[in-house]
Protein backbone atom coordinates (compact mmCIF):
# COMPACT_ATOMS: atom_id res chain seq x y z
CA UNK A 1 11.76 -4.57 -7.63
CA UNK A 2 13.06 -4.93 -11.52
CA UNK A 3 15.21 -2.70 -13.30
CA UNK A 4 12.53 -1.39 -14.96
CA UNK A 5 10.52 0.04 -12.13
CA UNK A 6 13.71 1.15 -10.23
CA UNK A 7 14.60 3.36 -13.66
CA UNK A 8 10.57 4.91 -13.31
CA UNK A 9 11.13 5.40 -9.85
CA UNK A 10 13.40 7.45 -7.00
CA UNK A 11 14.28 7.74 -3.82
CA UNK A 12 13.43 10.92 -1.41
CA UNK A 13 14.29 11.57 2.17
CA UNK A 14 11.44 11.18 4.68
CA UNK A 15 12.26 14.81 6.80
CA UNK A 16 10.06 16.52 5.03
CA UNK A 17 6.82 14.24 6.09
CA UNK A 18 8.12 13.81 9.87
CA UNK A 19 9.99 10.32 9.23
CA UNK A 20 13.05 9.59 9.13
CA UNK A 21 15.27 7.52 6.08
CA UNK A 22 14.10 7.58 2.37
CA UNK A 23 10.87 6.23 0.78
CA UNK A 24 10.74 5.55 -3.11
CA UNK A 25 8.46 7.05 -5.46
CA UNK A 26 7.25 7.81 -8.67
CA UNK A 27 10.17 9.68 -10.94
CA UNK A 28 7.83 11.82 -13.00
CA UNK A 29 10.13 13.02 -15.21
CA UNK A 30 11.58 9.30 -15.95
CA UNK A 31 7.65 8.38 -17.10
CA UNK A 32 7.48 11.61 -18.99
CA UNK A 33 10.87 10.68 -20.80
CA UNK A 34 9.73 6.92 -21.14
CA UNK A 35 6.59 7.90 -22.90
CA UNK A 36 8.05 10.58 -25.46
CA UNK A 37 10.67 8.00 -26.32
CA UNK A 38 7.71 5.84 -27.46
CA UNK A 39 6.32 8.65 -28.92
CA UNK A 40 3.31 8.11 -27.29
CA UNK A 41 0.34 11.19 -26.89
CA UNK A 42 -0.25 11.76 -23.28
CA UNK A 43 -3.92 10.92 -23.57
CA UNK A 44 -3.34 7.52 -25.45
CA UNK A 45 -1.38 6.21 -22.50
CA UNK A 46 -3.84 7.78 -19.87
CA UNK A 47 -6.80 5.90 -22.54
CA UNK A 48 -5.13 2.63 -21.98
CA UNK A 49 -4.52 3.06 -18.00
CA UNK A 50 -7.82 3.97 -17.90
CA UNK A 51 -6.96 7.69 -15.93
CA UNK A 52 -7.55 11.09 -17.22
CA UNK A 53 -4.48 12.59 -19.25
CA UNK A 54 -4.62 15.32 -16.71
CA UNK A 55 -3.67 12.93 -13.72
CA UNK A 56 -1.19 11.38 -15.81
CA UNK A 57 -0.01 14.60 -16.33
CA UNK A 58 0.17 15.88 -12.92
CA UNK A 59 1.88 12.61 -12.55
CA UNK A 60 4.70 13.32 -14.83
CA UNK A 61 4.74 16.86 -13.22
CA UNK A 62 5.49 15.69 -9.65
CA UNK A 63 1.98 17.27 -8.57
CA UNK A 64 0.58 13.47 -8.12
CA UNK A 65 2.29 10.39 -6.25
CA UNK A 66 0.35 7.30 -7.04
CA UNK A 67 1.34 4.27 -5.37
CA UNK A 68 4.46 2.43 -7.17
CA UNK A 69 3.31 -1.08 -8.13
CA UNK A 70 -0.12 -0.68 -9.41
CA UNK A 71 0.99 2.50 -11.60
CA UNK A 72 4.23 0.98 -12.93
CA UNK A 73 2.33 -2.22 -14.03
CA UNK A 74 -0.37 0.02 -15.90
CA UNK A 75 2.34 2.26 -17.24
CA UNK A 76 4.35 -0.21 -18.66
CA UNK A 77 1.42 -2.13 -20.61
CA UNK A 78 -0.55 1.06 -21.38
CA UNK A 79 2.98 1.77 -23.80
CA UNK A 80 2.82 -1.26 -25.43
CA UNK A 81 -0.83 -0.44 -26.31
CA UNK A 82 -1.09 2.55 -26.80
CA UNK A 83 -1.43 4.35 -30.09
């Protein structure tokens, strides 16, 4: 995994969903700060992923866990394009 998706990502134990060890997810908070230091809108990066600002939202909020490498991908271009 690149530096990049290891900065928009973290790792969380697996006790709470009956596993054991640690499982990496999306760091919603890290996307959140990503996209404000772009100063990109919400809905122009959730335009270019092609998602509703409101999942991208939830996303940022920790309400949503999409799966790492498809997201990450779309995140990343959806800044450069975005308006």
């Amino acid at each position: 995994m690149g530096d990049e998706k290891k900065i928009l990502t973290t790792l969380v134990s697996c006790d709470s969903c009956g596993g054991s060890g640690t499982k990496r997810v999306i760091d919603g908070a890290a996307i959140r700060r990503r996209r404000l230091n772009r100063n990109k809108t919400l809905r122009s990066v959730a335009k270019c992923m092609g998602i509703s600002a409101s999942y991208l939202s939830d996303i940022e909020l920790g309400r949503r866990r999409p799966e790492i490498e498809p997201f990450i991908s779309q995140f990343l271009k959806a800044l450069e394009r975005a308006q």
